[in-house]
Protein backbone atom coordinates (compact mmCIF):
# COMPACT_ATOMS: atom_id res chain seq x y z
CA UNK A 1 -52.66 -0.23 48.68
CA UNK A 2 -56.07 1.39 49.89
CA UNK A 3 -58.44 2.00 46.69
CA UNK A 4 -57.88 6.25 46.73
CA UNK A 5 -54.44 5.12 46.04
CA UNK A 6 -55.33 3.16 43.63
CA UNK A 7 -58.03 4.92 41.49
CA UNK A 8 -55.18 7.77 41.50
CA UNK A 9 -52.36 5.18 39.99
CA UNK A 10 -54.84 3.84 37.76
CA UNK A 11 -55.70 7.70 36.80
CA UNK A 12 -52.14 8.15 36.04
CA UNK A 13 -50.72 4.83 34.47
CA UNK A 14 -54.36 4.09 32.65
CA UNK A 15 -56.60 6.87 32.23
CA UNK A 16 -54.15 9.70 30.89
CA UNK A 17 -52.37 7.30 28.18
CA UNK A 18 -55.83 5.64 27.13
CA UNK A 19 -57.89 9.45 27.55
CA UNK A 20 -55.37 10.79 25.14
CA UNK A 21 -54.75 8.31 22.91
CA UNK A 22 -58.96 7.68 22.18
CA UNK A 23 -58.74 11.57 21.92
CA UNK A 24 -56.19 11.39 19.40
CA UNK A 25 -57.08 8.64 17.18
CA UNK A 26 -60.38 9.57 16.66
CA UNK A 27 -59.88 13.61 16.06
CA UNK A 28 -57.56 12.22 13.53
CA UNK A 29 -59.53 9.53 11.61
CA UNK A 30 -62.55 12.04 11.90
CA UNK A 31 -60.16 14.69 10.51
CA UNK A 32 -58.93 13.04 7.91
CA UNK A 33 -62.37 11.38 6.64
CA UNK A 34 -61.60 7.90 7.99
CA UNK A 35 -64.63 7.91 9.98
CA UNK A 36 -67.97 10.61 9.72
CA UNK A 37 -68.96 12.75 13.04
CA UNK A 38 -72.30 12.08 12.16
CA UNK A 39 -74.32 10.53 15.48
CA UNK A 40 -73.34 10.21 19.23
CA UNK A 41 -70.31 8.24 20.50
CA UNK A 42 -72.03 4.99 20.26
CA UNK A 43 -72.69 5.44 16.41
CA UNK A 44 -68.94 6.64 16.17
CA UNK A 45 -68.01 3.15 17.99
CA UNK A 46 -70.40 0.58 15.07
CA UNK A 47 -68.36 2.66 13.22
CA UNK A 48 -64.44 2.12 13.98
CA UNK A 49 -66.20 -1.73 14.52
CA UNK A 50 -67.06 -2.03 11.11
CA UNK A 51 -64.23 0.11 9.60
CA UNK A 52 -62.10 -2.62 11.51
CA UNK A 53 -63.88 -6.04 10.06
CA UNK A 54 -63.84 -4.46 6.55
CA UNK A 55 -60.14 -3.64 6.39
CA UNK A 56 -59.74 -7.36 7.46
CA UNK A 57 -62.55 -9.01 5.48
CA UNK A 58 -60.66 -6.92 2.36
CA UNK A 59 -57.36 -8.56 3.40
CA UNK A 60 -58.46 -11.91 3.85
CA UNK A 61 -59.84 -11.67 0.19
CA UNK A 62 -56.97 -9.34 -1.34
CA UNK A 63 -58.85 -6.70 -1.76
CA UNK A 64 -58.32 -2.94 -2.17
CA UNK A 65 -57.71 -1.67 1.67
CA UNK A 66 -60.05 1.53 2.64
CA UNK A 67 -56.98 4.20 2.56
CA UNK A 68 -55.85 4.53 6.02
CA UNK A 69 -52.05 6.11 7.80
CA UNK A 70 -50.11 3.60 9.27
CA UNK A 71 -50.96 3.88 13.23
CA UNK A 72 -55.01 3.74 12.14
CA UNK A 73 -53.61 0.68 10.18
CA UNK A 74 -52.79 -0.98 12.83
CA UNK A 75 -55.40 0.46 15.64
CA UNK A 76 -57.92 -1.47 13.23
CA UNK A 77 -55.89 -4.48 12.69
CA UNK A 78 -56.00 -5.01 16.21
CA UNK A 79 -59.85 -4.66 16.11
CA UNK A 80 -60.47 -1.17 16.61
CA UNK A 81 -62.34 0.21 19.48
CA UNK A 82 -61.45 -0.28 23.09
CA UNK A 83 -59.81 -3.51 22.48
CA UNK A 84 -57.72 -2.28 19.62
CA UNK A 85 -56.89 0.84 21.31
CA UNK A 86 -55.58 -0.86 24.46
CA UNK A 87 -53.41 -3.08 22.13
CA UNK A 88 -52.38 -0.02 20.19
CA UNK A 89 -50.72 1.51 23.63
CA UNK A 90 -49.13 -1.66 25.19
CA UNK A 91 -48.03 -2.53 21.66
CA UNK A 92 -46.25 1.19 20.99
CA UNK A 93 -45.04 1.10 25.23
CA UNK A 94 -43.68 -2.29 24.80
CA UNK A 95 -41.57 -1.37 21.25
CA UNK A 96 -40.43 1.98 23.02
CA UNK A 97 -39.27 -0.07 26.19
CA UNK A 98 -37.48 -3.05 23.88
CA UNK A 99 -35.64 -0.17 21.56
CA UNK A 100 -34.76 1.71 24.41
CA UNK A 101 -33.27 -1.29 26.20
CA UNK A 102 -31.87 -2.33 22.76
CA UNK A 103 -30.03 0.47 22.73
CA UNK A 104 -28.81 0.85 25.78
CA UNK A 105 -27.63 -2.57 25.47
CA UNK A 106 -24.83 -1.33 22.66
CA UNK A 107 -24.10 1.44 24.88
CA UNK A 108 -25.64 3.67 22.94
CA UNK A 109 -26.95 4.79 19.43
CA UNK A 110 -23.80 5.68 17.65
CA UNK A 111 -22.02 2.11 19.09
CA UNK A 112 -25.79 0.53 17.86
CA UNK A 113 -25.08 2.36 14.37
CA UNK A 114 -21.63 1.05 14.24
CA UNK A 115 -22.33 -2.63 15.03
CA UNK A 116 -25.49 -3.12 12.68
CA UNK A 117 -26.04 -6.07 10.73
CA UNK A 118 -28.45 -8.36 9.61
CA UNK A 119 -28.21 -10.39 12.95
CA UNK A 120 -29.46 -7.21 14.76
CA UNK A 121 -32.66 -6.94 12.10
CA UNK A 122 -33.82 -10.36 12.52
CA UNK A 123 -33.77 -9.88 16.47
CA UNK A 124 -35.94 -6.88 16.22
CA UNK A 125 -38.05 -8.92 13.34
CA UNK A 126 -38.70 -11.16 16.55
CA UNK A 127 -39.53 -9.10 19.02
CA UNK A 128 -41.62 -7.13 17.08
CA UNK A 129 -43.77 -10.18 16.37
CA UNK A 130 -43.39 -10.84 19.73
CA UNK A 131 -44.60 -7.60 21.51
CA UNK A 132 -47.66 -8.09 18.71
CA UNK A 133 -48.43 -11.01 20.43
CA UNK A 134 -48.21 -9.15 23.58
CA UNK A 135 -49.94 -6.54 22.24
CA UNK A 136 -53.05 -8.76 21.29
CA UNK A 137 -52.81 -10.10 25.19
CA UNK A 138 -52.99 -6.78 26.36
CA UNK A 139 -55.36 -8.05 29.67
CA UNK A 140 -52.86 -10.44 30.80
CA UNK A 141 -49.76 -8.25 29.92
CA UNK A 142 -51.53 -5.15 32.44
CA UNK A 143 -52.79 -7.95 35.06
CA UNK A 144 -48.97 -8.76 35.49
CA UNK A 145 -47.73 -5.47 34.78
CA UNK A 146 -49.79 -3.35 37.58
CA UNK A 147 -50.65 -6.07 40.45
CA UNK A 148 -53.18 -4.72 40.70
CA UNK A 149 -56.09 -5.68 44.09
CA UNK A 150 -59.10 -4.10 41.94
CA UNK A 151 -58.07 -5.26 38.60
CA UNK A 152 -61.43 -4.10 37.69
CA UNK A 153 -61.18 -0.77 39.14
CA UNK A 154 -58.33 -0.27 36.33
CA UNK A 155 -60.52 -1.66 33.69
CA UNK A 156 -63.45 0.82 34.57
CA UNK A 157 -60.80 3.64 34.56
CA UNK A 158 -59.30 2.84 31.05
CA UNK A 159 -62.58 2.49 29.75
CA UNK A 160 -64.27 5.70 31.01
CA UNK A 161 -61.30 7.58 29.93
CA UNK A 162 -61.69 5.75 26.30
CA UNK A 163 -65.51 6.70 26.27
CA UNK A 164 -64.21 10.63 27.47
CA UNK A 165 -61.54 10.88 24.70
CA UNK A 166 -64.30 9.85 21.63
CA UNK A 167 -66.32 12.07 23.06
CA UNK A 168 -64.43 15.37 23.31
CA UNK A 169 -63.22 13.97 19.72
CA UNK A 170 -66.45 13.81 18.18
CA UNK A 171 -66.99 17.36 19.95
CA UNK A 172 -64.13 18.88 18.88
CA UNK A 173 -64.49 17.57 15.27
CA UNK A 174 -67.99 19.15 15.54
CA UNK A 175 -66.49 22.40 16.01
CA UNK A 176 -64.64 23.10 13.82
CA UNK A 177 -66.83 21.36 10.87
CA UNK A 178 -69.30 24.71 11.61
């Protein structure tokens, strides 16, 4: 595969899903007061960083959790920023691909509504753990995943599309505060 080729998979399979989801999470935590549009994108970055370590310094000593939804939840318990953002999508594509395959395995949802039992929830107990684990490995899960030639070409990519989608975040959260 000649590089035009891929810079335009990595656009499609990296940069969309990463753009949009960095676009998302932080119009959304801005929006709802998790984090402050106050500064540039690199201020809003120490920002999700220490957000992140102080949800898990509270949990390591039991105490009170900054008030957070559930998908910011886990964004930050996977570190927040780039990293944790990364994780956040291969952990949410890997669940969709194992329920959808899950499924499909009963032959369908009403069969997989008729045949479930406890045996079925401690499977999905499993490989929910499991696709966290994946989810932490997110590098080696993508190097396998895309075989890649320029692995760093797609790291570049996901990154500038990460940096894009805080920044039209931040801008649009701007707007709409005047």
């Amino acid at each position: 595969m000649n590089i035009v080729q891929e810079l335009i998979h990595a656009l499609i399979k990296a940069a969309l899903p990463i753009g949009a989801l960095s676009y998302a999470m932080v119009w959304w935590a801005l929006r709802r007061g998790y984090l402050k549009e106050t500064g540039g994108v690199e201020a809003l970055r120490k920002e999700i960083k220490a957000l992140a370590k102080e949800k898990s310094r509270n949990k390591k000593e039991k105490k009170p959790q900054a008030k957070t939804d559930l998908v910011h939840d886990k964004w930050l318990r996977f570190g927040g920023g780039f990293y944790g953002l990364v994780a956040l999508y291969t952990y949410g594509l890997v669940e969709f691909r194992e329920i959808r395959d899950f499924i499909a395995g009963f032959g369908g949802i009403f069969e997989f509504l008729r045949q479930l039992n406890i045996n079925v929830f401690i499977n999905m107990f499993i490989d929910a753990l499991m696709n966290f684990i994946t989810a932490i490995a997110w590098p080696m899960y993508w190097m396998s995943d895309i075989s890649a030639e320029r692995v760093w070409l797609w790291f570049l990519v996901a990154y500038g599309a990460y940096w894009v989608g805080m920044r039209l975040a931040l801008r649009k959260a701007k707007q709409q505060s005047e």
